[in-house]
Protein backbone atom coordinates (compact mmCIF):
# COMPACT_ATOMS: atom_id res chain seq x y z
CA UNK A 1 0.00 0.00 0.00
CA UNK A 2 0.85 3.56 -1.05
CA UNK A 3 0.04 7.05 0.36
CA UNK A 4 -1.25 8.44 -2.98
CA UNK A 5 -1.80 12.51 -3.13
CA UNK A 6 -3.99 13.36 -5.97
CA UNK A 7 -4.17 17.12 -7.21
CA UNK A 8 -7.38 17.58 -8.93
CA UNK A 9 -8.73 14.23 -7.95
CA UNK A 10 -12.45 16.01 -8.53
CA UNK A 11 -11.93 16.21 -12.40
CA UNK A 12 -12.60 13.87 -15.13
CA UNK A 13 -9.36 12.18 -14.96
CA UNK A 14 -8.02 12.82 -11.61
CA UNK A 15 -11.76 11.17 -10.48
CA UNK A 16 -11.12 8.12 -12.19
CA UNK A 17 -7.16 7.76 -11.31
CA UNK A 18 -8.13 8.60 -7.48
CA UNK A 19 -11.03 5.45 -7.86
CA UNK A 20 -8.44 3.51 -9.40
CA UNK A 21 -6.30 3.67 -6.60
CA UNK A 22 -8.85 2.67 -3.80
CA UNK A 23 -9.80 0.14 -5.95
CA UNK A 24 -6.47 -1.07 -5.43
CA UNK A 25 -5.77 -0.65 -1.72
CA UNK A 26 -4.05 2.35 -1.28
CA UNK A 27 -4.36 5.26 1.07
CA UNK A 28 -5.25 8.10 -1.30
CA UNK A 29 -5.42 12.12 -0.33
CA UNK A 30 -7.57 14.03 -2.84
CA UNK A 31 -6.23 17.56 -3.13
CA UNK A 32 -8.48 20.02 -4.14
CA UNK A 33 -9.86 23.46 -3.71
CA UNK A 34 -13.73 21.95 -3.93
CA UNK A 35 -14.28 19.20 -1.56
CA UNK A 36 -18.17 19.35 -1.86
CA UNK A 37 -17.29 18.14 -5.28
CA UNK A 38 -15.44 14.93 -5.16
CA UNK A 39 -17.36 12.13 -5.91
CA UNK A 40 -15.83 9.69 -3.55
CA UNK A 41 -16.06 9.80 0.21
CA UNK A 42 -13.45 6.89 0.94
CA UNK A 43 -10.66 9.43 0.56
CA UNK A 44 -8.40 11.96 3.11
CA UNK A 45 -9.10 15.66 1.86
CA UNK A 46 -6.29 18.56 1.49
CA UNK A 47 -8.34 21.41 0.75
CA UNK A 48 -6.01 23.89 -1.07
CA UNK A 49 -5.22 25.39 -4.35
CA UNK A 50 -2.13 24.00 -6.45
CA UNK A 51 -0.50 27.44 -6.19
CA UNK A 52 -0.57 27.01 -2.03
CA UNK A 53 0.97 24.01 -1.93
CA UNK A 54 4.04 23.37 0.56
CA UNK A 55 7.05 20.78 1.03
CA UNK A 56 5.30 19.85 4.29
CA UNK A 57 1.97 19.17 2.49
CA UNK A 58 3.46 17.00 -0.23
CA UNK A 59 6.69 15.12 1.75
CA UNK A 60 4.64 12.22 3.34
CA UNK A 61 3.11 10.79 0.26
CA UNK A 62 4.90 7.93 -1.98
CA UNK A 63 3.37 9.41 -4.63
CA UNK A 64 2.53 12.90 -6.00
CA UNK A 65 -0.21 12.76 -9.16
CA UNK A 66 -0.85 15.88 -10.55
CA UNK A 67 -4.29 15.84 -12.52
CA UNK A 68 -4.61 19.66 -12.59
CA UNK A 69 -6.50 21.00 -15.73
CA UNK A 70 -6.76 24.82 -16.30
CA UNK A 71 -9.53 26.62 -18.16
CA UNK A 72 -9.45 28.28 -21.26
CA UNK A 73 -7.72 31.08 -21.80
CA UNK A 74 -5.64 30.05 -18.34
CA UNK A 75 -3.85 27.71 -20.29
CA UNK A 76 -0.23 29.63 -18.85
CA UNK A 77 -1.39 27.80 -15.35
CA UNK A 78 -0.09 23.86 -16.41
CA UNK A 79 3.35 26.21 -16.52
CA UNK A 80 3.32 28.29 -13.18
CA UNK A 81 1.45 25.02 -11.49
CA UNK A 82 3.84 22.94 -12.54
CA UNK A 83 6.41 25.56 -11.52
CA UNK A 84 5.43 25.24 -7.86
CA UNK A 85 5.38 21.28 -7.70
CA UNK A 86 8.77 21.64 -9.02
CA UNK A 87 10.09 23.77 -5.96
CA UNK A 88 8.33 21.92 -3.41
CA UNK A 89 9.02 18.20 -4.64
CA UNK A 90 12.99 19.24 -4.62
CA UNK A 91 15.13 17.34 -2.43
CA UNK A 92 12.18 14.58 -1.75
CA UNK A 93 13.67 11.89 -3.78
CA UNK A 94 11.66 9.29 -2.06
CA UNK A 95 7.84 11.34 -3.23
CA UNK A 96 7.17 10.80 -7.23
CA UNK A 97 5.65 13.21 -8.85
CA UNK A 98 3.18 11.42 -11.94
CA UNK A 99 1.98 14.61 -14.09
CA UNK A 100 -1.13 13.90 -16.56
CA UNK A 101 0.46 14.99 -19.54
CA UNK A 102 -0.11 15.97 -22.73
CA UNK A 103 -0.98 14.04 -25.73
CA UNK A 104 -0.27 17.31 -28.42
CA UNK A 105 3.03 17.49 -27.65
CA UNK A 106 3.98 14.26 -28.81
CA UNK A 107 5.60 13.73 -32.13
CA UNK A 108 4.13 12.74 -34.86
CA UNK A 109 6.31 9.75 -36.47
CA UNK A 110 10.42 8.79 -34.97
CA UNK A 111 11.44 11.76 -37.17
CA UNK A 112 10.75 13.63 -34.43
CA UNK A 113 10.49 17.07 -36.35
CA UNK A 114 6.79 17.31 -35.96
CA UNK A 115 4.44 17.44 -32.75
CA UNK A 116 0.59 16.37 -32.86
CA UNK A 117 -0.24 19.99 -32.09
CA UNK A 118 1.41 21.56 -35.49
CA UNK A 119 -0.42 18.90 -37.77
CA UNK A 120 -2.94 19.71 -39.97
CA UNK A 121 -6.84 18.96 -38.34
CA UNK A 122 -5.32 19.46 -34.26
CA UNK A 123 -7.97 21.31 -33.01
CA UNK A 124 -7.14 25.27 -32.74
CA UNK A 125 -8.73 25.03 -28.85
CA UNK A 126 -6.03 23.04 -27.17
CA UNK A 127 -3.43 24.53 -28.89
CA UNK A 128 -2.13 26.62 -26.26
CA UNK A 129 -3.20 23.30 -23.42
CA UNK A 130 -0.73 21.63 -25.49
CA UNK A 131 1.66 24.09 -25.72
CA UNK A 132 2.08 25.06 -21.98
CA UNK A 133 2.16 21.36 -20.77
CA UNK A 134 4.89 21.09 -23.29
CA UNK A 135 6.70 23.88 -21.12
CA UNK A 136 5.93 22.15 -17.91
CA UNK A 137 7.82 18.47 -19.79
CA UNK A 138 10.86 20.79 -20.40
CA UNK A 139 10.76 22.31 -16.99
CA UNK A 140 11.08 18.73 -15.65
CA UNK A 141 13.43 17.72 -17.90
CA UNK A 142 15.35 20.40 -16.94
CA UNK A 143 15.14 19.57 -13.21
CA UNK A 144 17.95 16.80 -11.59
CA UNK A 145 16.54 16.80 -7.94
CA UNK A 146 12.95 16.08 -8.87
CA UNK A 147 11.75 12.16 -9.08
CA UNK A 148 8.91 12.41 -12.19
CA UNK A 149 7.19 10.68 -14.57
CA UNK A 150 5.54 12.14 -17.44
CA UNK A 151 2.27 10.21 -18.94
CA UNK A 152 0.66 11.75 -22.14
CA UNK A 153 -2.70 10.02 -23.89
CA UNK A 154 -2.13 8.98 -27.83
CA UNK A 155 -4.85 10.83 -29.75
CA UNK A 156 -8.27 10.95 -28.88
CA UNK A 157 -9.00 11.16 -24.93
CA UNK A 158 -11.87 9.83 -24.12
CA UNK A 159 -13.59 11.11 -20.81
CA UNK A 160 -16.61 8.82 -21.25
CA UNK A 161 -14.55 5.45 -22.63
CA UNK A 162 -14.98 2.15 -21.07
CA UNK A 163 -11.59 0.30 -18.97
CA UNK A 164 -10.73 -2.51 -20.92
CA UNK A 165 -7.32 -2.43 -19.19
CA UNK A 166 -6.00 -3.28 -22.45
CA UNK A 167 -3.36 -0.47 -23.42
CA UNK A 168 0.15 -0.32 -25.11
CA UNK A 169 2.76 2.08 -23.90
CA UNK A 170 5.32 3.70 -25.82
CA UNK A 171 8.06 6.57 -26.01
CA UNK A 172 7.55 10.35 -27.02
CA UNK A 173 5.76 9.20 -30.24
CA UNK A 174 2.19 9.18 -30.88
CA UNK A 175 0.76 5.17 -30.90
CA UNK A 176 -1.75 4.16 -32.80
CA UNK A 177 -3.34 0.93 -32.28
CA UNK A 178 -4.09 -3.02 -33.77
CA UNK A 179 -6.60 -1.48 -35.77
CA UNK A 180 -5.05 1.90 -36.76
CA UNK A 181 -6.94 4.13 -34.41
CA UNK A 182 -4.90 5.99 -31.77
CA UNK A 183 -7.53 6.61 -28.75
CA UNK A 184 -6.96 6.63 -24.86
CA UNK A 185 -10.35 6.02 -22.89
CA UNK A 186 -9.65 8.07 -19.57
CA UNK A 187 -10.60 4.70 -17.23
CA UNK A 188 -7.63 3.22 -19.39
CA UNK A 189 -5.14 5.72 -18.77
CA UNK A 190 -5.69 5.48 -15.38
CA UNK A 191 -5.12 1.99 -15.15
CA UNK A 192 -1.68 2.36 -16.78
CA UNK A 193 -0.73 5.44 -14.67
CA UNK A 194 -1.51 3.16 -11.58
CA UNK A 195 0.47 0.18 -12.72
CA UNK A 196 3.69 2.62 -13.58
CA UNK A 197 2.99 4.10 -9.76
CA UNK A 198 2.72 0.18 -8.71
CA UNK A 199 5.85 -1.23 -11.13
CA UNK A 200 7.88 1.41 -12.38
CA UNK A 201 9.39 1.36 -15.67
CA UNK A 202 10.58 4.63 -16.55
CA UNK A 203 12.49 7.37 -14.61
CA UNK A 204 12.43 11.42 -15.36
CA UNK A 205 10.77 10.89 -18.86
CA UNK A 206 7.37 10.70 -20.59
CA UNK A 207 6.18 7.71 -22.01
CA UNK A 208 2.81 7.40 -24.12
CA UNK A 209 -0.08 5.26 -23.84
CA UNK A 210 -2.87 4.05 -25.88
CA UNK A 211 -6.15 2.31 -25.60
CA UNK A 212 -6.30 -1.40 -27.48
CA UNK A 213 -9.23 -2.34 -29.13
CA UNK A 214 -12.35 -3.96 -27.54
């Protein structure tokens, strides 16, 4: 068992990662500024905005999952958010920090010389989402006293898709599935950003993941 602290654990994703993990056994902490909202009453509350967040709030937890989604036209706040988990986690090597990432920023094919965001069809209103969470993966891979781990959805993400717990993972390159389609249902992701909290596999880098066919 894990002490799990989830940032934004009353949103769409954050909900379903935060069930995941009680589903599993651990000792989860939902972080959030709106308590009345959570959807789960199994759970320890922190009630406090992203931007308050301290050391001492964040140093007894195993794990750290930020599942923080701005509004539009605050896109700037993945940046500055993940600004202040940067500060706080330093110098906690034994609290991971697992960041819902973004799926625009990945690249398109292993040339590597186009993102999903630049392509032709990306739609114009996540542009800047994309962009900014982009900025928050280079502020972490700029960091060397930070333990992270990146996660970013392949293509479509799918709030309202059903958990197969089929899913591939990958590198910094869009996936695409068995049958050509490259879709992440939510209740999938979550699954595989559970089992990389439960068996790690990669260290201070992003990694992709996908949704297998039914």
């Amino acid at each position: 068992m894990m002490k799990i602290g989830i940032i934004g654990a009353n949103g769409k994703a954050g909900s379903l990662i935060m069930n995941e993990a009680l589903e599993r056994g651990h000792e989860v902490t939902a972080i959030v500024r709106n308590p009345e909202k959570l959807q789960n009453d199994n759970v320890t509350i922190i009630q406090k905005d992203i931007f308050d967040l301290k050391t001492d709030d964040l140093d007894s937890f195993d794990v750290v999952v930020n599942a923080f989604n701005a509004k539009f036209g605050e896109e700037y706040l993945h940046t500055t958010s993940g600004e202040v988990l940067i500060r706080e986690l330093r110098g906690l090597p034994n609290t991971r920090l697992v960041v819902v990432g973004s799926g625009g920023s990945l690249f398109s094919d292993e040339k590597r010389d186009e993102r999903i965001y630049e392509t032709a069809g990306f739609p114009q209103q996540f542009i800047d989402t994309a962009l900014q969470m982009q900025k928050n993966l280079e502020d972490l891979e700029n960091t060397d006293d930070v333990n992270w781990v990146y996660i970013s959805p392949s293509g479509l993400f799918d709030a309202e898709g059903k958990r197969t717990q089929k899913y591939e993972t990958g590198t910094d390159i869009v996936l695409t599935n068995s049958t050509g389609e490259s879709y992440t249902s939510y209740a999938d992701f979550a699954v595989a950003l559970m089992d990389e909290v439960e068996y790690p596999k990669h260290h201070n880098e992003r990694f992709a993941v996908i949704s297998e066919s039914e």
